[in-house]
C-alpha atoms as a PDB file:
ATOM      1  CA  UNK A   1     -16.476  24.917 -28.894  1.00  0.00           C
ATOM      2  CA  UNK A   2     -19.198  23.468 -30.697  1.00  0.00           C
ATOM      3  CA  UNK A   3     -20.325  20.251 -29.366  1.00  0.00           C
ATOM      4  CA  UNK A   4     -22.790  18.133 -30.907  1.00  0.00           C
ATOM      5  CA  UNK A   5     -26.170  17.046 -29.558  1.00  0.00           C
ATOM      6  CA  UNK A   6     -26.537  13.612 -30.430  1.00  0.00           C
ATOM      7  CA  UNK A   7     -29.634  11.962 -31.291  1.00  0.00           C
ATOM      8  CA  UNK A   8     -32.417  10.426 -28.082  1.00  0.00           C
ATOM      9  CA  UNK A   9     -32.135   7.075 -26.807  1.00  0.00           C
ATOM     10  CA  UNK A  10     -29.815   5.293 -24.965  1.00  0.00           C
ATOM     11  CA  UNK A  11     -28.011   3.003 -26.738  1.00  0.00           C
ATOM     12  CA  UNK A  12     -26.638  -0.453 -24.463  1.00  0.00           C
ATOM     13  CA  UNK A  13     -23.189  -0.289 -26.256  1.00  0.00           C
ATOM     14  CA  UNK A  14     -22.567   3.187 -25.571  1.00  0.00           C
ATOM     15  CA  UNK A  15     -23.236   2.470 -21.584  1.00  0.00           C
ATOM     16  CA  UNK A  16     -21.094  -0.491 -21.694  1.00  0.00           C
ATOM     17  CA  UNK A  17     -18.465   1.373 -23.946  1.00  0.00           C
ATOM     18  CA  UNK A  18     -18.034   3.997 -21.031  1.00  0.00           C
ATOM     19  CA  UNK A  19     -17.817   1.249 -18.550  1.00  0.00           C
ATOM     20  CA  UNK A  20     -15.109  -0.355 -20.238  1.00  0.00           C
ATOM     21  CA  UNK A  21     -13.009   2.416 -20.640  1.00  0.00           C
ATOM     22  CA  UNK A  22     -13.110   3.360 -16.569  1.00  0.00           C
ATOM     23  CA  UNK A  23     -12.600  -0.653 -15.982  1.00  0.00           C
ATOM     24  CA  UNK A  24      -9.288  -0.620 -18.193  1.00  0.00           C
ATOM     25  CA  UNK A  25      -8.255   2.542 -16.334  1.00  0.00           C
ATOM     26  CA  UNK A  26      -9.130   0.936 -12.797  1.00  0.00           C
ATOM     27  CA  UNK A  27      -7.070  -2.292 -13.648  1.00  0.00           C
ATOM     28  CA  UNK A  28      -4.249  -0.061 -14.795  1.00  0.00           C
ATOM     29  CA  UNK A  29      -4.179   1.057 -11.587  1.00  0.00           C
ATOM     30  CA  UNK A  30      -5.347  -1.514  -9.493  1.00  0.00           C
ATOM     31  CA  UNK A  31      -2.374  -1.703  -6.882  1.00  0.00           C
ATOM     32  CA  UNK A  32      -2.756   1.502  -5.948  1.00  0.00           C
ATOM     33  CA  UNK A  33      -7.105   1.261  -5.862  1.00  0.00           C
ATOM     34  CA  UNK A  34      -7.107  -2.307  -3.845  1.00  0.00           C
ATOM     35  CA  UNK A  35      -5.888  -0.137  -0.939  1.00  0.00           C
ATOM     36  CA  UNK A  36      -8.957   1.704  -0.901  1.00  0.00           C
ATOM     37  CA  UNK A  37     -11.464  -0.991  -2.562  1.00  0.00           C
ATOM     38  CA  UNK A  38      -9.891  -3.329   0.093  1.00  0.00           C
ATOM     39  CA  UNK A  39      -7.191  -3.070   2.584  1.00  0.00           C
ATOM     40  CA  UNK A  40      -8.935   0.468   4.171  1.00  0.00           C
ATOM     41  CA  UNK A  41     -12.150  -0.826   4.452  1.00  0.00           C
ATOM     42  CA  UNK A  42     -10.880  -4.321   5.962  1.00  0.00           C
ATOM     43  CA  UNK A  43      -8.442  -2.460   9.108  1.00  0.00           C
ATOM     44  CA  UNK A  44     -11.104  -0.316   9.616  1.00  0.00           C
ATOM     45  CA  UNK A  45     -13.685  -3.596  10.149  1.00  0.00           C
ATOM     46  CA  UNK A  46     -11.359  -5.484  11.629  1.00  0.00           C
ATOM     47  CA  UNK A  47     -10.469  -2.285  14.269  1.00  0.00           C
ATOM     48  CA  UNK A  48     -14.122  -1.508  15.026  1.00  0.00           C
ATOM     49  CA  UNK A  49     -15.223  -5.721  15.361  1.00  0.00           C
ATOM     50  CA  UNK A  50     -12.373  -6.700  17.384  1.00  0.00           C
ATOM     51  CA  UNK A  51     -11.696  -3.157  19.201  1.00  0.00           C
ATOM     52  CA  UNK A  52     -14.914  -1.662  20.189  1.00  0.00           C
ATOM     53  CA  UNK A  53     -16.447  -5.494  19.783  1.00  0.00           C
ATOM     54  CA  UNK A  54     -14.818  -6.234  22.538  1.00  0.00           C
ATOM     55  CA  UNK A  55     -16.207  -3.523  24.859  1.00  0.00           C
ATOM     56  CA  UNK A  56     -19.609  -3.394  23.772  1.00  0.00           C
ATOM     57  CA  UNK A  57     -20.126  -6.969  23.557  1.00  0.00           C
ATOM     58  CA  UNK A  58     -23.981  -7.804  22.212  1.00  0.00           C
ATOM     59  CA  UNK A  59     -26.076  -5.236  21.412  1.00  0.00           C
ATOM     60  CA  UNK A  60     -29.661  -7.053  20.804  1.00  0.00           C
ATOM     61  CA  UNK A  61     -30.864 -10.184  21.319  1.00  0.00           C
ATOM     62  CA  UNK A  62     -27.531 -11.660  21.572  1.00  0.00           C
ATOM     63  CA  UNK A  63     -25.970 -10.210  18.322  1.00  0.00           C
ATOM     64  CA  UNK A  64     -22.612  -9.160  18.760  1.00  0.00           C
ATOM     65  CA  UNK A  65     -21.469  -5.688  18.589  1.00  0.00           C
ATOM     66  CA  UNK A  66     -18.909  -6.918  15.516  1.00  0.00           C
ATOM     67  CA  UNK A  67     -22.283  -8.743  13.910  1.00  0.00           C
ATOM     68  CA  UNK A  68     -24.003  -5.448  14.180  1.00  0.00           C
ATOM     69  CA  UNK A  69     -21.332  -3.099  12.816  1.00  0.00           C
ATOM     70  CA  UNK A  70     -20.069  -5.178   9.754  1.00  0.00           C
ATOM     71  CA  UNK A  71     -23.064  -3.989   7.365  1.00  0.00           C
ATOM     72  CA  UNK A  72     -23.285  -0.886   8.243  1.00  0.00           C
ATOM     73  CA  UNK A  73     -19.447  -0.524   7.771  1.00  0.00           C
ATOM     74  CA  UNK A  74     -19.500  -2.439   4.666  1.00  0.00           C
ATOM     75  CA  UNK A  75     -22.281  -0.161   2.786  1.00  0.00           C
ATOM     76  CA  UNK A  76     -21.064   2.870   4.515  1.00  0.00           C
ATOM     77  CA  UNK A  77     -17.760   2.160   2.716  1.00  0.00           C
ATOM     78  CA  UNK A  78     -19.871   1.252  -0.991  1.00  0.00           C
ATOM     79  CA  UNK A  79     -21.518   4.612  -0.562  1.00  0.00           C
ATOM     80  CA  UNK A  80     -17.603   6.321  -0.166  1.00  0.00           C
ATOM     81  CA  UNK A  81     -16.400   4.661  -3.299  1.00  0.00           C
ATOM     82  CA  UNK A  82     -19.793   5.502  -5.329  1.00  0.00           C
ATOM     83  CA  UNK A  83     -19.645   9.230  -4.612  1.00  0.00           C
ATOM     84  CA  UNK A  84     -16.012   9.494  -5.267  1.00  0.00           C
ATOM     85  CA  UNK A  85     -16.880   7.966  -8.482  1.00  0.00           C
ATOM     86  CA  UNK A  86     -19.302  10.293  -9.902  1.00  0.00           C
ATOM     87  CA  UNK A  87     -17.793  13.583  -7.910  1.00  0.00           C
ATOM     88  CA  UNK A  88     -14.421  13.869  -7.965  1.00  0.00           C
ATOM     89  CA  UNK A  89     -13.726  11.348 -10.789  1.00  0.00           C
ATOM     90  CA  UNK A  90     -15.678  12.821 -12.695  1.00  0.00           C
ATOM     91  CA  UNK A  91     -15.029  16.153 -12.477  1.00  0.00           C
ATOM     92  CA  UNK A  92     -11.422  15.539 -13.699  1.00  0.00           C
ATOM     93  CA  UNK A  93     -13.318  13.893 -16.368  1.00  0.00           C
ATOM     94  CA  UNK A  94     -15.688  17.162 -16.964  1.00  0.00           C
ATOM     95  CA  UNK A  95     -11.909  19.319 -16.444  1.00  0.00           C
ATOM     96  CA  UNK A  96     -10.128  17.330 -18.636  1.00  0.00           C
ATOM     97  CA  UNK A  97     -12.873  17.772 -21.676  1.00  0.00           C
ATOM     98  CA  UNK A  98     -13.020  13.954 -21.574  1.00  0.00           C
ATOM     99  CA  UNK A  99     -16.914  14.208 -21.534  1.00  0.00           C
ATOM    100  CA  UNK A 100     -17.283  16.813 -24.548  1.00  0.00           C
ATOM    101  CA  UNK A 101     -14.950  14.568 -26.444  1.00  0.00           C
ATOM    102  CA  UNK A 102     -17.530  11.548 -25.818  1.00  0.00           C
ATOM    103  CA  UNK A 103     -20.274  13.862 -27.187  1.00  0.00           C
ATOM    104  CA  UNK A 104     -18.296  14.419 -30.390  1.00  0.00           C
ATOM    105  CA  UNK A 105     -19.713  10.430 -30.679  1.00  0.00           C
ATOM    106  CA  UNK A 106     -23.516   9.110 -30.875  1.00  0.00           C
ATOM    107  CA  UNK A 107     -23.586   9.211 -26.894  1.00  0.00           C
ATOM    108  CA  UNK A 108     -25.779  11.132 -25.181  1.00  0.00           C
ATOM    109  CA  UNK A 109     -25.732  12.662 -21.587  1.00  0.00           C
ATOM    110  CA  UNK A 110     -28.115  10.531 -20.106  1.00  0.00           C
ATOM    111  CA  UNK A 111     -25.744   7.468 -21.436  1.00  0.00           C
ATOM    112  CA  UNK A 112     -22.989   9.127 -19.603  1.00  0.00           C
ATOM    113  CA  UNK A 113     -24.579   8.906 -16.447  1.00  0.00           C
ATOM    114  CA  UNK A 114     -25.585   5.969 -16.861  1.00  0.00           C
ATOM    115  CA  UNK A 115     -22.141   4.516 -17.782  1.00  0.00           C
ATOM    116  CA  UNK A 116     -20.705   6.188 -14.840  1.00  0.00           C
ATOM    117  CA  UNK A 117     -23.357   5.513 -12.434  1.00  0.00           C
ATOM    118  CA  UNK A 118     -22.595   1.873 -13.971  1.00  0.00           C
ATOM    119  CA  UNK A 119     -19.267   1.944 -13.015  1.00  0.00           C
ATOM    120  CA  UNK A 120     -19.685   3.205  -9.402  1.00  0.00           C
ATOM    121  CA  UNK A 121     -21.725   0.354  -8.981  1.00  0.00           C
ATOM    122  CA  UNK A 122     -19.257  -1.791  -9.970  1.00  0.00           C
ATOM    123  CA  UNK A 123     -17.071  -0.490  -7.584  1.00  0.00           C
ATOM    124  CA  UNK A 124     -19.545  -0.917  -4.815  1.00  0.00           C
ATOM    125  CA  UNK A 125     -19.908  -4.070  -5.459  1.00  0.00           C
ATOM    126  CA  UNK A 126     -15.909  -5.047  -5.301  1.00  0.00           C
ATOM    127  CA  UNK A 127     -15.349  -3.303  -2.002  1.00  0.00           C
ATOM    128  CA  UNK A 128     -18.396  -4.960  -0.866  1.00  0.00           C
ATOM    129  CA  UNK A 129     -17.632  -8.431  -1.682  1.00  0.00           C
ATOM    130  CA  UNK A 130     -13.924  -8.287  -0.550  1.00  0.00           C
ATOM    131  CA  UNK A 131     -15.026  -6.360   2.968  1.00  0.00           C
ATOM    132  CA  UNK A 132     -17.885  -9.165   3.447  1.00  0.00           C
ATOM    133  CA  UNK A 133     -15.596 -12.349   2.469  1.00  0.00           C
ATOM    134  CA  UNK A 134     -13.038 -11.274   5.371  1.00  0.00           C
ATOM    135  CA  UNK A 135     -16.048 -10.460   7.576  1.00  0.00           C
ATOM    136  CA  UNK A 136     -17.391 -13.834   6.812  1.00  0.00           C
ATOM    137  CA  UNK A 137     -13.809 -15.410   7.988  1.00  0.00           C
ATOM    138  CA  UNK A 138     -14.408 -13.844  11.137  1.00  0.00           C
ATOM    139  CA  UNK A 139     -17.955 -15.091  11.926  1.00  0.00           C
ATOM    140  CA  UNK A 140     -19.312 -11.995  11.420  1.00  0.00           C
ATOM    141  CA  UNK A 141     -21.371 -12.832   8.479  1.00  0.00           C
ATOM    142  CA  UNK A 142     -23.303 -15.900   8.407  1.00  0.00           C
ATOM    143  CA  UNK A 143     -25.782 -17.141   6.212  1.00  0.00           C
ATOM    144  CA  UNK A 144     -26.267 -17.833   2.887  1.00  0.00           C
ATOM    145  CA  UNK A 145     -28.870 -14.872   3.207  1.00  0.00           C
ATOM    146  CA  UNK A 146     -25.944 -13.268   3.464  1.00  0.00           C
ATOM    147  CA  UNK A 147     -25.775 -12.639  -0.163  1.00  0.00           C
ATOM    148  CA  UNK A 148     -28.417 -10.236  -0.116  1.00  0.00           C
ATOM    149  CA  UNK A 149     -26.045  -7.706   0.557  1.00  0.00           C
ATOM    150  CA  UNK A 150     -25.434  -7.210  -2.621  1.00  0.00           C
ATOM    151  CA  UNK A 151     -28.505  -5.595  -3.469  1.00  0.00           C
ATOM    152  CA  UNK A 152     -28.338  -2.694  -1.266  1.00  0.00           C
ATOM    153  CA  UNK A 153     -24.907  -2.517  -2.465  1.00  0.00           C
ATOM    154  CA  UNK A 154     -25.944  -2.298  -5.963  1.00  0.00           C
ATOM    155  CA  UNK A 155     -28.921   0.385  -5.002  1.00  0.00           C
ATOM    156  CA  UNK A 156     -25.851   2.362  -2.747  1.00  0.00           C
ATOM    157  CA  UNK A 157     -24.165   2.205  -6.229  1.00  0.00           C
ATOM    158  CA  UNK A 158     -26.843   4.157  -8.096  1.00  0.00           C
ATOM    159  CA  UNK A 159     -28.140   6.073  -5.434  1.00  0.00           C
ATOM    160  CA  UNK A 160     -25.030   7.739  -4.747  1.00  0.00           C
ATOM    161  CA  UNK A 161     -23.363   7.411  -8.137  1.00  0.00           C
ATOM    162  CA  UNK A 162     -26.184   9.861  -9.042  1.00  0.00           C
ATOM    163  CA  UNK A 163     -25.610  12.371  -5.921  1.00  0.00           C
ATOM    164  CA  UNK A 164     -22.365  12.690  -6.775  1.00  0.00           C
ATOM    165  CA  UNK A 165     -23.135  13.845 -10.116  1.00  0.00           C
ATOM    166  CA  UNK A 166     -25.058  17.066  -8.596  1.00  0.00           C
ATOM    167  CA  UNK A 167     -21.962  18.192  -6.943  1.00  0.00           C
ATOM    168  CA  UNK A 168     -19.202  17.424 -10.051  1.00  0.00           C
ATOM    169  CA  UNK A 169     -21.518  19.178 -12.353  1.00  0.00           C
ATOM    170  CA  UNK A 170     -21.259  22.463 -10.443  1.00  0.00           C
ATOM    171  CA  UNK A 171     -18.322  22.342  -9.093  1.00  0.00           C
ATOM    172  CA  UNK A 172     -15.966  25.477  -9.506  1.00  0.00           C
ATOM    173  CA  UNK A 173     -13.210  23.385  -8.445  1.00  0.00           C
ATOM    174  CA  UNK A 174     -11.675  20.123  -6.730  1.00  0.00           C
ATOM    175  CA  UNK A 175     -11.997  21.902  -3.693  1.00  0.00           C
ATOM    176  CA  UNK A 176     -15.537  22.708  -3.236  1.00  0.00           C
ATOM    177  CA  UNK A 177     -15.603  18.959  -3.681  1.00  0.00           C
ATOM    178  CA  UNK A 178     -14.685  18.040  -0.431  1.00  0.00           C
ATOM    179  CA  UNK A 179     -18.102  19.310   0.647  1.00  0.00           C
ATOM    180  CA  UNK A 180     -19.269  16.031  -0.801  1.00  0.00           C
ATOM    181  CA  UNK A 181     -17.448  13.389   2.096  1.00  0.00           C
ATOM    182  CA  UNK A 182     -17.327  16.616   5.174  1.00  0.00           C
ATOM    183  CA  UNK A 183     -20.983  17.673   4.670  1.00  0.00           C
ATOM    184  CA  UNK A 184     -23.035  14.590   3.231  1.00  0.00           C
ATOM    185  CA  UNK A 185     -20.928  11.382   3.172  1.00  0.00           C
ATOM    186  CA  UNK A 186     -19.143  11.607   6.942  1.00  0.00           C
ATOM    187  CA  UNK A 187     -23.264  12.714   8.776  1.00  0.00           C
ATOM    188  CA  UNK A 188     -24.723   9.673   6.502  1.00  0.00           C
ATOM    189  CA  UNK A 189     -21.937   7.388   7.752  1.00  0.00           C
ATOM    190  CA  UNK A 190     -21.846   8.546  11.440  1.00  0.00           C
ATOM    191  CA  UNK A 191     -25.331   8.751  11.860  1.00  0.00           C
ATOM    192  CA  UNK A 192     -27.122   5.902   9.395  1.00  0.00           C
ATOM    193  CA  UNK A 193     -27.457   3.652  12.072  1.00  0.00           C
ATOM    194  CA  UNK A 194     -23.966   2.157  10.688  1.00  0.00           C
ATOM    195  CA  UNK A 195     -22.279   2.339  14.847  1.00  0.00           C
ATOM    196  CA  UNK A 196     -25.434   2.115  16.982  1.00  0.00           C
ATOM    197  CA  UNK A 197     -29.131   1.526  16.806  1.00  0.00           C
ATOM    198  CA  UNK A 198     -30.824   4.868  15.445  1.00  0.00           C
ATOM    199  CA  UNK A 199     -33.569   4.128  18.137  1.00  0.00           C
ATOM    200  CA  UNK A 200     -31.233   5.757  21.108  1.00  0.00           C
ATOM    201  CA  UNK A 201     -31.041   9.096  19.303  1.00  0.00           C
ATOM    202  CA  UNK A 202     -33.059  11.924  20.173  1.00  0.00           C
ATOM    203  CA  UNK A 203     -36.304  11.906  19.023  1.00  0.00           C
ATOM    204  CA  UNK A 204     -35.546  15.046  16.802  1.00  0.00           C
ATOM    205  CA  UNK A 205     -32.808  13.681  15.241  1.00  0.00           C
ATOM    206  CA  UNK A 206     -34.270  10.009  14.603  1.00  0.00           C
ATOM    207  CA  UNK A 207     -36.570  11.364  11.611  1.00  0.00           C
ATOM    208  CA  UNK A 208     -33.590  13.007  10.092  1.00  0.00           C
ATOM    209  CA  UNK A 209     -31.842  10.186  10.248  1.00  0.00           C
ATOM    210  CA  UNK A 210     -34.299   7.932   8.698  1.00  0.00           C
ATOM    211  CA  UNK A 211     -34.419  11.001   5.816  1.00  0.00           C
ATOM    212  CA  UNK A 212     -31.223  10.140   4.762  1.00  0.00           C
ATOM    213  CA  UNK A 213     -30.941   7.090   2.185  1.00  0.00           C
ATOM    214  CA  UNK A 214     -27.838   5.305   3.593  1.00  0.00           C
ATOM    215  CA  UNK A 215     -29.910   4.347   6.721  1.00  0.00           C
ATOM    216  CA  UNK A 216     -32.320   2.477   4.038  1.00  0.00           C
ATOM    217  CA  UNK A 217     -29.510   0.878   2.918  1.00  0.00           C
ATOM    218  CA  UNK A 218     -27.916  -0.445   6.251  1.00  0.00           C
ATOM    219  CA  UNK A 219     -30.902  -1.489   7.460  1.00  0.00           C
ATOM    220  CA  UNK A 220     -31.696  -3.679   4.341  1.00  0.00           C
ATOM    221  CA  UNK A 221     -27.886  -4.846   4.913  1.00  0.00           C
ATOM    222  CA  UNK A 222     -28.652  -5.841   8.247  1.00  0.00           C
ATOM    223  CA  UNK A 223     -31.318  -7.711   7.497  1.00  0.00           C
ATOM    224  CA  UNK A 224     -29.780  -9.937   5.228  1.00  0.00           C
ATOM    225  CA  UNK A 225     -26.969 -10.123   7.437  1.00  0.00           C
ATOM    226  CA  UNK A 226     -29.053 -10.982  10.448  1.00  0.00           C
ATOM    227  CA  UNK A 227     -31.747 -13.046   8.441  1.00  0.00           C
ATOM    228  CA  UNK A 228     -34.133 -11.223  10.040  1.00  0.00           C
ATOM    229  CA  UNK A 229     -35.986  -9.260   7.013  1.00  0.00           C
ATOM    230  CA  UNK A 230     -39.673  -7.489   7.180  1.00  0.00           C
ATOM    231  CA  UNK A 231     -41.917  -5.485   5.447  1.00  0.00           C
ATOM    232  CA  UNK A 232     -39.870  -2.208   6.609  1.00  0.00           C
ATOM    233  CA  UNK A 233     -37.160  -3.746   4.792  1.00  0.00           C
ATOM    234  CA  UNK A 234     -39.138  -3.543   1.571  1.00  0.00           C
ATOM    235  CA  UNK A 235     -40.203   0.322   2.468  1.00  0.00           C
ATOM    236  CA  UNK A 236     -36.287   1.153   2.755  1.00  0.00           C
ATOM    237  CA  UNK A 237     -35.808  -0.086  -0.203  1.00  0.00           C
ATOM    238  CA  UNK A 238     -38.970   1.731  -2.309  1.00  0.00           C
ATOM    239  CA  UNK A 239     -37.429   5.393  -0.211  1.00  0.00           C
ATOM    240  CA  UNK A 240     -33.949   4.265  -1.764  1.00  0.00           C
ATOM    241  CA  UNK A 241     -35.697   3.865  -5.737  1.00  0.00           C
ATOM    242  CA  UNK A 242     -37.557   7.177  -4.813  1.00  0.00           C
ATOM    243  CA  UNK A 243     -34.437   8.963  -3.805  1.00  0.00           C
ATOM    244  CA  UNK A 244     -33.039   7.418  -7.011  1.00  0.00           C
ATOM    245  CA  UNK A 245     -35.821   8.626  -9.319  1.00  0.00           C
ATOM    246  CA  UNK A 246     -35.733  12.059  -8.077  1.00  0.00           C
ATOM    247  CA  UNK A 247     -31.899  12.982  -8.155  1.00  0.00           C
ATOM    248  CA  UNK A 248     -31.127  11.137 -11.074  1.00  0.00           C
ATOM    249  CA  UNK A 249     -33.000  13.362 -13.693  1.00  0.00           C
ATOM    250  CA  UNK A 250     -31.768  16.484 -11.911  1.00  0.00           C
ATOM    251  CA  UNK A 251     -27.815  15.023 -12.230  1.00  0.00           C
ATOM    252  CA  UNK A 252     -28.602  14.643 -15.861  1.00  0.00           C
ATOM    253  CA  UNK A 253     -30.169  18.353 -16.347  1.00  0.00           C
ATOM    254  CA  UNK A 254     -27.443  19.611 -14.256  1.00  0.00           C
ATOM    255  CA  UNK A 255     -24.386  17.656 -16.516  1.00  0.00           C
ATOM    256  CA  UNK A 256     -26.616  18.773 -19.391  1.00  0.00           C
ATOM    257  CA  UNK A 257     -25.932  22.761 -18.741  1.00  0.00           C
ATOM    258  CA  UNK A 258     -22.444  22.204 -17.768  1.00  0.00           C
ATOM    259  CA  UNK A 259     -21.602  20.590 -20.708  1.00  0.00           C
ATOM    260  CA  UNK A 260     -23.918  22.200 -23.841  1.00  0.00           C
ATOM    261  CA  UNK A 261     -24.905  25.140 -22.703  1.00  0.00           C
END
């Protein structure tokens, strides 16, 4: 199949074109998504805060175990719905030619991404504000610093939305896919600093955990959260953009060969 190479740039409508499309798809859908954009992610807060809450009690300075959990389960759950985005959505996209039909139009890879990575963003940011409204109900969340959350949300969204392309664009099948949440998503969640402070790990194991960008984002979630932001804040956040700046261009190369070569 010849597929045409369209011309360099990237062009706003074509990113917002894409977006639109998986936005009419998600709102076909929506009663079946909210139980994953919402009702999941809200038992699973509302198990953990009131559950283990309850056992642990405070875990610093007087901050409850529930005020110390909610971010970490609230980003943890943003970086979920971005991978799944850009991995397994889009590889039915890549299976189902939807992609090479796109490039039969004056779009261009790196617009793909984009529009995709767009989208998972957007869906970060819905499971994020409906997780962090019902947290906030619960006391959980106070602060109008609060709404700071939503930038590590939005850098989870891109972030991630870009990991996930390395895995759908060389992906032999839906099933090598799960590699994605058993081998990167489920470590980053367990051990991001999402359930417990990362300082009581080993000292081995702290550095690795620190390597891995979700901790970034917690911790800048936390801070907002907590109102308690510093300057290591801002250094999570420039290791997220370098993560970002990195992986990106190699998704793009990768989608590149899968889908003109």
């Amino acid at each position: 199949m010849n597929v045409a190479i369209p011309t360099p740039g990237v062009r706003r409508r074509s990113i917002t074109g894409l977006w639109l499309r998986h936005a009419i798809s998600f709102l076909r859908y929506w009663k079946f998504v909210i139980t994953w954009v919402l009702i999941e992610p809200v038992i699973v807060l509302v198990a953990v805060g009131f559950g283990v809450g309850k056992l642990v009690g405070s875990v610093d300075e007087g901050v409850s175990y529930a005020e110390f959990v909610t971010p970490g389960l609230i980003i943890g759950n943003a970086m979920f719905h971005a991978l799944f985005e850009t991995s397994w959505n889009a590889y039915n996209r890549i299976d189902n030619d939807v992609y090479e039909t796109a490039l039969t139009t004056p779009i261009t890879i790196t617009e793909i991404t984009m529009g995709d990575i767009l989208w998972a963003v957007t869906r970060s940011l819905l499971t994020v504000i409906g997780t962090a409204t019902v947290a906030a109900l619960f006391g959980w969340v106070e602060g109008w610093q609060a709404i700071g959350i939503l930038i590590p949300a939005v850098m989870v969204g891109v972030t991630f939305g870009a990991l996930g392309f390395l895995f759908s664009a060389v992906a032999p099948h839906t099933t090598f896919l799960t590699l994605v949440f058993t081998l990167v998503a489920s470590p980053m969640f367990f051990f991001s600093g999402s359930f417990f402070p990362i300082e009581i790990l080993p000292d081995w194991v702290e550095p690795v955990a620190w390597f891995m960008p979700l901790t970034s984002a917690v911790h800048i979630a936390r801070g907002f959260t907590l109102g308690a932001l510093d300057m290591s804040h801002l250094l999570a956040a420039v290791y997220m953009i370098a993560v970002t700046a990195v992986i990106w261009p190699i998704a793009i190369y990768m989608l590149r060969r899968r889908l003109i070569s």
